[in-house]
PDB file of N, CA and C in Angstrom:
ATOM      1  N   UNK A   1       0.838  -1.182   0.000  1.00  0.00           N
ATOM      2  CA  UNK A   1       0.000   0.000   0.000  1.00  0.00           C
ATOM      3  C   UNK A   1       0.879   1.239   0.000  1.00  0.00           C
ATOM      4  N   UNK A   2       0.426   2.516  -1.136  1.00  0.00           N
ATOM      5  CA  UNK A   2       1.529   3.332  -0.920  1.00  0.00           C
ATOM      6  C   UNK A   2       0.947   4.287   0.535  1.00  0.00           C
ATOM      7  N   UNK A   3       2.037   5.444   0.657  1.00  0.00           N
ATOM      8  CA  UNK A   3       1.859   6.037   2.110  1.00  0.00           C
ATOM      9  C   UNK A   3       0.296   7.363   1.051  1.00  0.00           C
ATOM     10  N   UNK A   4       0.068   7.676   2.062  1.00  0.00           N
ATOM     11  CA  UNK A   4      -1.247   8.595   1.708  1.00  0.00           C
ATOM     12  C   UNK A   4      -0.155   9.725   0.421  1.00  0.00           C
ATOM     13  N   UNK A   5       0.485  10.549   1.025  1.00  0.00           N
ATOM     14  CA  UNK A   5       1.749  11.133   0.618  1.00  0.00           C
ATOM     15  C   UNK A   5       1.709  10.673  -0.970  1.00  0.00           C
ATOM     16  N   UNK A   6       1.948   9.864  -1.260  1.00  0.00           N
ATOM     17  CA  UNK A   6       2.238   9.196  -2.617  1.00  0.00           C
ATOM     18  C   UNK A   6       0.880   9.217  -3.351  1.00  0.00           C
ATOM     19  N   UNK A   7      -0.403   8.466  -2.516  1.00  0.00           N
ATOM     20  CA  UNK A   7      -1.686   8.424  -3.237  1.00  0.00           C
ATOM     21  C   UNK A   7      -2.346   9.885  -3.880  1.00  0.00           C
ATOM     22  N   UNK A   8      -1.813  10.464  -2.925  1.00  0.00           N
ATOM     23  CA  UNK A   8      -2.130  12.096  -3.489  1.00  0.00           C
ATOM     24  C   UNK A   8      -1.421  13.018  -4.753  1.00  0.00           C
ATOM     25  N   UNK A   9      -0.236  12.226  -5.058  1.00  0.00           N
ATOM     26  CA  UNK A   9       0.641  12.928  -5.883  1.00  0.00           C
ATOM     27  C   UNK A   9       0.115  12.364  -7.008  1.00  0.00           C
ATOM     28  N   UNK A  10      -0.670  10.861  -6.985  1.00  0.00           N
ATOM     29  CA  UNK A  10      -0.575   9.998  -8.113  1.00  0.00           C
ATOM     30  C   UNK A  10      -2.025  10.331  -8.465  1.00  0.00           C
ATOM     31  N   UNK A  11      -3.036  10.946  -7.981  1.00  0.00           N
ATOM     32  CA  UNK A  11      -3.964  11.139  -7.965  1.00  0.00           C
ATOM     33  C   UNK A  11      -4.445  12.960  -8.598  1.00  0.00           C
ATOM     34  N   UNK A  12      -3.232  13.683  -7.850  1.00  0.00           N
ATOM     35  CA  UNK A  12      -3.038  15.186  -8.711  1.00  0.00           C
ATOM     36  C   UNK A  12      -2.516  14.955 -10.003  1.00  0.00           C
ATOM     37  N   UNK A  13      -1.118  14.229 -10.030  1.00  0.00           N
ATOM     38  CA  UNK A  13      -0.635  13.920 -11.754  1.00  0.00           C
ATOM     39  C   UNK A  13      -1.643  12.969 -12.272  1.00  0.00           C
ATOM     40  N   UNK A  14      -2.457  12.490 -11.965  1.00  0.00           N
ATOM     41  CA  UNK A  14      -3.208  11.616 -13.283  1.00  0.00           C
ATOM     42  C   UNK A  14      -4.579  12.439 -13.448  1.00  0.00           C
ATOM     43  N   UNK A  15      -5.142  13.621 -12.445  1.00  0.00           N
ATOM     44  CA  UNK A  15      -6.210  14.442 -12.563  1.00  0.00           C
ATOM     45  C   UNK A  15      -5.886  15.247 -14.027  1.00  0.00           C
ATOM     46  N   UNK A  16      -4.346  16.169 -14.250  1.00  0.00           N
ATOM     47  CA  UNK A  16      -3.604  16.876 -14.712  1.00  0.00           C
ATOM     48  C   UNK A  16      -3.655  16.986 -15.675  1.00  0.00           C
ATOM     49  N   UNK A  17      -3.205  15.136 -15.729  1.00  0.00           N
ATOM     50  CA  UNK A  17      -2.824  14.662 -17.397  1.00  0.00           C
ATOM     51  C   UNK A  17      -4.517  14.423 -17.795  1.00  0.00           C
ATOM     52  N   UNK A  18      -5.580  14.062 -17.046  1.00  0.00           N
ATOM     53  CA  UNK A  18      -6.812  13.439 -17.648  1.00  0.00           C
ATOM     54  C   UNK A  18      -7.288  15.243 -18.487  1.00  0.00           C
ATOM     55  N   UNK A  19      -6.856  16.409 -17.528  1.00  0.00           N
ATOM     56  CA  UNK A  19      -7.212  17.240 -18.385  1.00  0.00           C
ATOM     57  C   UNK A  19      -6.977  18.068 -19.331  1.00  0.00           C
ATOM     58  N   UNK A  20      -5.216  18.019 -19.583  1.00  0.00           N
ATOM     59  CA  UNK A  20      -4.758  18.435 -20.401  1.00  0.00           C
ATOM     60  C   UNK A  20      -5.200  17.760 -21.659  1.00  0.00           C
ATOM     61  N   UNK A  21      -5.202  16.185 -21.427  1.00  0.00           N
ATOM     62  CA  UNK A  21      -5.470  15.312 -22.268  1.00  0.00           C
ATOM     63  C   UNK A  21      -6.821  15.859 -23.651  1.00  0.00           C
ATOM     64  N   UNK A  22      -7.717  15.916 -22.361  1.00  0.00           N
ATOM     65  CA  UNK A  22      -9.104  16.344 -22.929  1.00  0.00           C
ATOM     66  C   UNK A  22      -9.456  17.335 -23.549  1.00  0.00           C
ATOM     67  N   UNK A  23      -8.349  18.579 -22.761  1.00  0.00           N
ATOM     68  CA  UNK A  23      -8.392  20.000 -23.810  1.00  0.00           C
ATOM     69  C   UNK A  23      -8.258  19.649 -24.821  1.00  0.00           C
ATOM     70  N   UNK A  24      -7.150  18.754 -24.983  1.00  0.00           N
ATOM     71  CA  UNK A  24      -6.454  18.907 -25.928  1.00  0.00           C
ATOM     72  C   UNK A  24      -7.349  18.495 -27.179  1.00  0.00           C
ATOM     73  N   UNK A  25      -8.113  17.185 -27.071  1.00  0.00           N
ATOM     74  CA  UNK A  25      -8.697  15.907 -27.896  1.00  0.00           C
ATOM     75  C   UNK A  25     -10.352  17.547 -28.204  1.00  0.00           C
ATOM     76  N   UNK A  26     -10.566  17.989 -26.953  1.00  0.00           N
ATOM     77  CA  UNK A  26     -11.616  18.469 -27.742  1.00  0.00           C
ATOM     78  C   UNK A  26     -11.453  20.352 -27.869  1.00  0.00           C
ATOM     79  N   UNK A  27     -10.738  21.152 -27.858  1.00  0.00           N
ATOM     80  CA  UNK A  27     -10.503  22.609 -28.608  1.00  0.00           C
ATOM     81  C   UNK A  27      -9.495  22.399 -29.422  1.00  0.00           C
ATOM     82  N   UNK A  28      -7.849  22.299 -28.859  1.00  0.00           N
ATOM     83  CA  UNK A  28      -7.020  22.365 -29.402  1.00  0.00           C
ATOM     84  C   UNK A  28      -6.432  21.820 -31.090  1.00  0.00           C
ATOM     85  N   UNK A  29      -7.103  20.554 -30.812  1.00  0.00           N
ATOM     86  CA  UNK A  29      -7.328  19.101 -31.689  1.00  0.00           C
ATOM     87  C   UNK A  29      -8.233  19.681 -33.094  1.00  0.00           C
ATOM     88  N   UNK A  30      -8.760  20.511 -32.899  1.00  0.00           N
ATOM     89  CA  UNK A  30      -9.520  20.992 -34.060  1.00  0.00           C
ATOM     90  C   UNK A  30      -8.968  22.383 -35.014  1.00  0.00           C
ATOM     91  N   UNK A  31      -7.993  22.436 -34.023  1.00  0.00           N
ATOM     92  CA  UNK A  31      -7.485  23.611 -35.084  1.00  0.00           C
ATOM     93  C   UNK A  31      -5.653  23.696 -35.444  1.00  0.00           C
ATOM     94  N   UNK A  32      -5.449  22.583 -35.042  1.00  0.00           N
ATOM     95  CA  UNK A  32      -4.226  22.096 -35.217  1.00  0.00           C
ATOM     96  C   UNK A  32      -4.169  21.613 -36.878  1.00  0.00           C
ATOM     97  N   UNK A  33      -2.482  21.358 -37.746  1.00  0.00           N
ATOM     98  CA  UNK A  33      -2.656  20.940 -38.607  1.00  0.00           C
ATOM     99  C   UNK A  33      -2.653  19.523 -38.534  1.00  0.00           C
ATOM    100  N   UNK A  34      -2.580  18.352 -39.753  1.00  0.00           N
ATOM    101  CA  UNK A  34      -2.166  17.080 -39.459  1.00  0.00           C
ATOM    102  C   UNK A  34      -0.875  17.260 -38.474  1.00  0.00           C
ATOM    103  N   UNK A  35      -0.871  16.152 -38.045  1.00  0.00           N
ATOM    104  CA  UNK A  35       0.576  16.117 -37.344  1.00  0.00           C
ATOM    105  C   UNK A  35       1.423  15.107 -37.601  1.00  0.00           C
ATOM    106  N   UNK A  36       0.782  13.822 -38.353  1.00  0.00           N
ATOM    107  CA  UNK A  36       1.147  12.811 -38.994  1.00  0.00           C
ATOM    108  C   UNK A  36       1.392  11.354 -37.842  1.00  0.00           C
ATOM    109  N   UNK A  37       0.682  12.157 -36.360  1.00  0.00           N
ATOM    110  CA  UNK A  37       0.722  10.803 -35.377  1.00  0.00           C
ATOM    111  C   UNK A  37      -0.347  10.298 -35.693  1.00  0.00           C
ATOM    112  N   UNK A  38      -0.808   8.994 -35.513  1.00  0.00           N
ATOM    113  CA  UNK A  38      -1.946   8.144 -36.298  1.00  0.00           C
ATOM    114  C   UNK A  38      -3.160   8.436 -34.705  1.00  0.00           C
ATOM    115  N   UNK A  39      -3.077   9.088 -33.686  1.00  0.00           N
ATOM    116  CA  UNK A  39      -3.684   8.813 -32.483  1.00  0.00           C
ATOM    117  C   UNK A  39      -4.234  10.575 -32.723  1.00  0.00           C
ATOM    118  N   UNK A  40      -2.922  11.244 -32.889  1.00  0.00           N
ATOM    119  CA  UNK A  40      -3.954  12.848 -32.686  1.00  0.00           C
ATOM    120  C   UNK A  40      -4.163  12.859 -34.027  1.00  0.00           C
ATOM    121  N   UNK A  41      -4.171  12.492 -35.310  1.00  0.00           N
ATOM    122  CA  UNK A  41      -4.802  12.792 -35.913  1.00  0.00           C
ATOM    123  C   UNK A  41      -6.102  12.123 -35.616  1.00  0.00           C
ATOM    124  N   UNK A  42      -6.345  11.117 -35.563  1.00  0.00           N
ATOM    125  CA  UNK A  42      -7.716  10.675 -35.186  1.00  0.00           C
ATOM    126  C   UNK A  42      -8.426  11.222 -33.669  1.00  0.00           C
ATOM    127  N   UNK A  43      -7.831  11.895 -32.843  1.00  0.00           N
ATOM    128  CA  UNK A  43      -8.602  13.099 -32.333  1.00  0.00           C
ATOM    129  C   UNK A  43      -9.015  13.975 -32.866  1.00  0.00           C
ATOM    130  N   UNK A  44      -8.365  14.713 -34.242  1.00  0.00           N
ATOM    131  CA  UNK A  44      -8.656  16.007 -34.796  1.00  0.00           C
ATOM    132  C   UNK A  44      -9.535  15.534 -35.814  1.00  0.00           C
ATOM    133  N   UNK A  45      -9.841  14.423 -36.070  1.00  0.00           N
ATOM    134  CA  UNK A  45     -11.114  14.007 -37.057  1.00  0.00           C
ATOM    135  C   UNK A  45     -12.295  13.564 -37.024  1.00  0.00           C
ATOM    136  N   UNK A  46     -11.807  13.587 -35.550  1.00  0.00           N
ATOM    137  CA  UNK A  46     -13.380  12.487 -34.305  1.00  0.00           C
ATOM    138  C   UNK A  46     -14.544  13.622 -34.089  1.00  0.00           C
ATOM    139  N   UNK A  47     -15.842  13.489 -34.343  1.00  0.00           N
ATOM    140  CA  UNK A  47     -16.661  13.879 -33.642  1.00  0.00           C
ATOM    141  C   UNK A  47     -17.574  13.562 -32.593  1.00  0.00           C
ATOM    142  N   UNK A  48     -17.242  12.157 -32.242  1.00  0.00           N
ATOM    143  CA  UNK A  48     -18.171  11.719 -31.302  1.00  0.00           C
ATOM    144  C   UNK A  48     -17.404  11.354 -29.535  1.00  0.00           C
ATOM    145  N   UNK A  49     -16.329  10.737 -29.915  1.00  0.00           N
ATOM    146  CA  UNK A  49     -15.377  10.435 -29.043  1.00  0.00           C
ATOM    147  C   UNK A  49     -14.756  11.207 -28.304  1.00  0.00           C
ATOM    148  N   UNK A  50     -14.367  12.386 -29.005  1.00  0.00           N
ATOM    149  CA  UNK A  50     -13.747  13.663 -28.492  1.00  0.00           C
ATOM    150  C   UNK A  50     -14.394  14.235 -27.273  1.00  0.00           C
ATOM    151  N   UNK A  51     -15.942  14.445 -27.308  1.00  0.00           N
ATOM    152  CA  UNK A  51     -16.762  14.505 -26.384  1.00  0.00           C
ATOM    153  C   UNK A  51     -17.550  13.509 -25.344  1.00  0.00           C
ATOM    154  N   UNK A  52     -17.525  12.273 -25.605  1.00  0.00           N
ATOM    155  CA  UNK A  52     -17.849  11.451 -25.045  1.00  0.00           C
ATOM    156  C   UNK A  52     -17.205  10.939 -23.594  1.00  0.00           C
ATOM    157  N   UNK A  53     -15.452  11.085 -23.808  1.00  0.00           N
ATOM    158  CA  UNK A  53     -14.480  10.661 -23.280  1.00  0.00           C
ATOM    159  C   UNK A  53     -14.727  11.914 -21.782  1.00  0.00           C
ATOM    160  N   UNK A  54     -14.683  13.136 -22.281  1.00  0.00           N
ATOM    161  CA  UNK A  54     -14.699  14.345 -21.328  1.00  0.00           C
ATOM    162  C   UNK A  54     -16.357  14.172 -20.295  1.00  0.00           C
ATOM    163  N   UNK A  55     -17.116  13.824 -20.912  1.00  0.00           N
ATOM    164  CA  UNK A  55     -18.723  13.947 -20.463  1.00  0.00           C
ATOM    165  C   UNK A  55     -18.830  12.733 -19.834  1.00  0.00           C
ATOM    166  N   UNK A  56     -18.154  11.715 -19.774  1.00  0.00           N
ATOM    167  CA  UNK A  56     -18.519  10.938 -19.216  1.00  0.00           C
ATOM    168  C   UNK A  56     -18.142  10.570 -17.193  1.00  0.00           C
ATOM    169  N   UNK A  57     -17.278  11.130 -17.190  1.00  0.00           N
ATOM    170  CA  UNK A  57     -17.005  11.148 -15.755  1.00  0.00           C
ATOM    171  C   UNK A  57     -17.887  11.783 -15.106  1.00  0.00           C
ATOM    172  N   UNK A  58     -18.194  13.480 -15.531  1.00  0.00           N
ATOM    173  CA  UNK A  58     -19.405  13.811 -14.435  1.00  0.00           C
ATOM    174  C   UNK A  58     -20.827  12.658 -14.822  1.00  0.00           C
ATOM    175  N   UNK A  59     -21.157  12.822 -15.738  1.00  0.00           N
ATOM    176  CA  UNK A  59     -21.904  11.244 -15.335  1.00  0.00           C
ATOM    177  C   UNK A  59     -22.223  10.558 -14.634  1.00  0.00           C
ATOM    178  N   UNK A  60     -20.885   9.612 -14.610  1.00  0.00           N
ATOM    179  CA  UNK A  60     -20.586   8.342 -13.841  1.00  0.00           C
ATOM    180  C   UNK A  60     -20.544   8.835 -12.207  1.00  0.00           C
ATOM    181  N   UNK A  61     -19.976  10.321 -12.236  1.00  0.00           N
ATOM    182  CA  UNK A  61     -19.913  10.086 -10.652  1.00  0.00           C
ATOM    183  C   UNK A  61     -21.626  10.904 -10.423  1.00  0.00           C
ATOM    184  N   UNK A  62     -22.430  11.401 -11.191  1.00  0.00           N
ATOM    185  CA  UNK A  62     -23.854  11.885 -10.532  1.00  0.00           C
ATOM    186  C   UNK A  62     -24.555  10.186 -10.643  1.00  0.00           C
ATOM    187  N   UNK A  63     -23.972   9.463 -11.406  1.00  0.00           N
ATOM    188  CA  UNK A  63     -24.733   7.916 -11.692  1.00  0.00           C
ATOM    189  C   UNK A  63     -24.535   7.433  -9.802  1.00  0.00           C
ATOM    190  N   UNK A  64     -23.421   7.643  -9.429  1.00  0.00           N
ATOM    191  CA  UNK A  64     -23.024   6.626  -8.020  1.00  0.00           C
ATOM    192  C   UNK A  64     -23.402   7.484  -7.266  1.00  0.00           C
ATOM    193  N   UNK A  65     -23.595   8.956  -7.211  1.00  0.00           N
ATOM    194  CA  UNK A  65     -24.387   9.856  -6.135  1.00  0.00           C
ATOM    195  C   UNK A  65     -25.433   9.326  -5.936  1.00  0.00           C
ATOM    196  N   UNK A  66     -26.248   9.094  -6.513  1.00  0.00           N
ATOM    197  CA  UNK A  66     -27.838   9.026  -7.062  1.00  0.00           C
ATOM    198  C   UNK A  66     -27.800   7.590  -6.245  1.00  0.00           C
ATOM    199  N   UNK A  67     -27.006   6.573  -6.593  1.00  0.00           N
ATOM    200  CA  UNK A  67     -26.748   5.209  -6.433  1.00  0.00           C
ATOM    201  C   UNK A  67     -26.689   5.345  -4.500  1.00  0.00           C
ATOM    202  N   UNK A  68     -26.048   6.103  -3.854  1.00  0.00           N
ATOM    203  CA  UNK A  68     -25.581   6.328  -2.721  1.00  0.00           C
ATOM    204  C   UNK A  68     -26.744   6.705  -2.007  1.00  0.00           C
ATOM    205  N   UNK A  69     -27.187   7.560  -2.005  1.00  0.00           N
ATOM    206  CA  UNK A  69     -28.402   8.369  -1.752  1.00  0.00           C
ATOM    207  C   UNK A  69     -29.792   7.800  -2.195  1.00  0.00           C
ATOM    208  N   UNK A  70     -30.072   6.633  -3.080  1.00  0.00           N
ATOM    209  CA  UNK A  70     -30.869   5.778  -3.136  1.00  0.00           C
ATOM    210  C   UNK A  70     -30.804   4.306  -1.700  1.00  0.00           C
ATOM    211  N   UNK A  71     -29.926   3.747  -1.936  1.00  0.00           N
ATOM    212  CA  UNK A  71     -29.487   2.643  -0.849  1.00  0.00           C
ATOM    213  C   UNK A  71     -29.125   3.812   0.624  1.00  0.00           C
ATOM    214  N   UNK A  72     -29.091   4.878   1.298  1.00  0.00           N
ATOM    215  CA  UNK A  72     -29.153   5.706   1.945  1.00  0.00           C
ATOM    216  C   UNK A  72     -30.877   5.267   2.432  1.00  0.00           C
ATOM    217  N   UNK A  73     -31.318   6.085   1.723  1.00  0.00           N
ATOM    218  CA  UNK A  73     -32.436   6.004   1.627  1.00  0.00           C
ATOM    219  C   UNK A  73     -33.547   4.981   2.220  1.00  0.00           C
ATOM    220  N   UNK A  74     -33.339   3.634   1.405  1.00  0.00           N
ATOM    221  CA  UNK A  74     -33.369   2.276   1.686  1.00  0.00           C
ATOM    222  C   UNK A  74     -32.990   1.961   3.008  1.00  0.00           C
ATOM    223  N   UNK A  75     -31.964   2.132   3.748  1.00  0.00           N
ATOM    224  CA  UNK A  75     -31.359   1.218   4.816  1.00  0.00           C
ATOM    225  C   UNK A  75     -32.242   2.140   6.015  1.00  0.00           C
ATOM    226  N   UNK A  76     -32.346   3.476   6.095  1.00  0.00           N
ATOM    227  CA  UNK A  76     -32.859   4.145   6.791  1.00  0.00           C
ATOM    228  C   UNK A  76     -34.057   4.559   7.102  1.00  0.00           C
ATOM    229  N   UNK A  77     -35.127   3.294   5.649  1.00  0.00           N
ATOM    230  CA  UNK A  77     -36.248   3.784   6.326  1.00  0.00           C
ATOM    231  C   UNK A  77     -37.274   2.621   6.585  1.00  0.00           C
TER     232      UNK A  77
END
């Protein structure tokens, strides 16, 4: 198990990269030229994915709120 110390660093650098990532795939990515990598060009040509990838986390975490606060609900009444 790492020390808390560590879980936090690994947890700020992978927040970082998830959003640079995403700028990137959905503003940047569209007004860039080819670049001739086979991965960002197929960001800069995507219309569905580009957005899908970013929209889906708030989602998933109002999906397990909802999920929490349902079984909440349940046990307490």
């Amino acid at each position: 198990m790492l020390p808390v110390k560590a879980q936090g660093w690994i947890l700020l650098i992978g927040t970082q990269t998830c959003f640079v990532w995403c700028l990137y795939g959905v503003l940047v990515s569209k007004v860039m030229p080819e670049t001739g990598q086979p991965v960002l060009d197929w960001m800069r040509r995507d219309r569905y994915y580009t957005f899908l990838a970013p929209l889906l986390l708030p989602v998933a975490i109002l999906a397990v709120y909802l999920n929490w606060v349902g079984l909440k609900l349940f046990r307490h009444n």
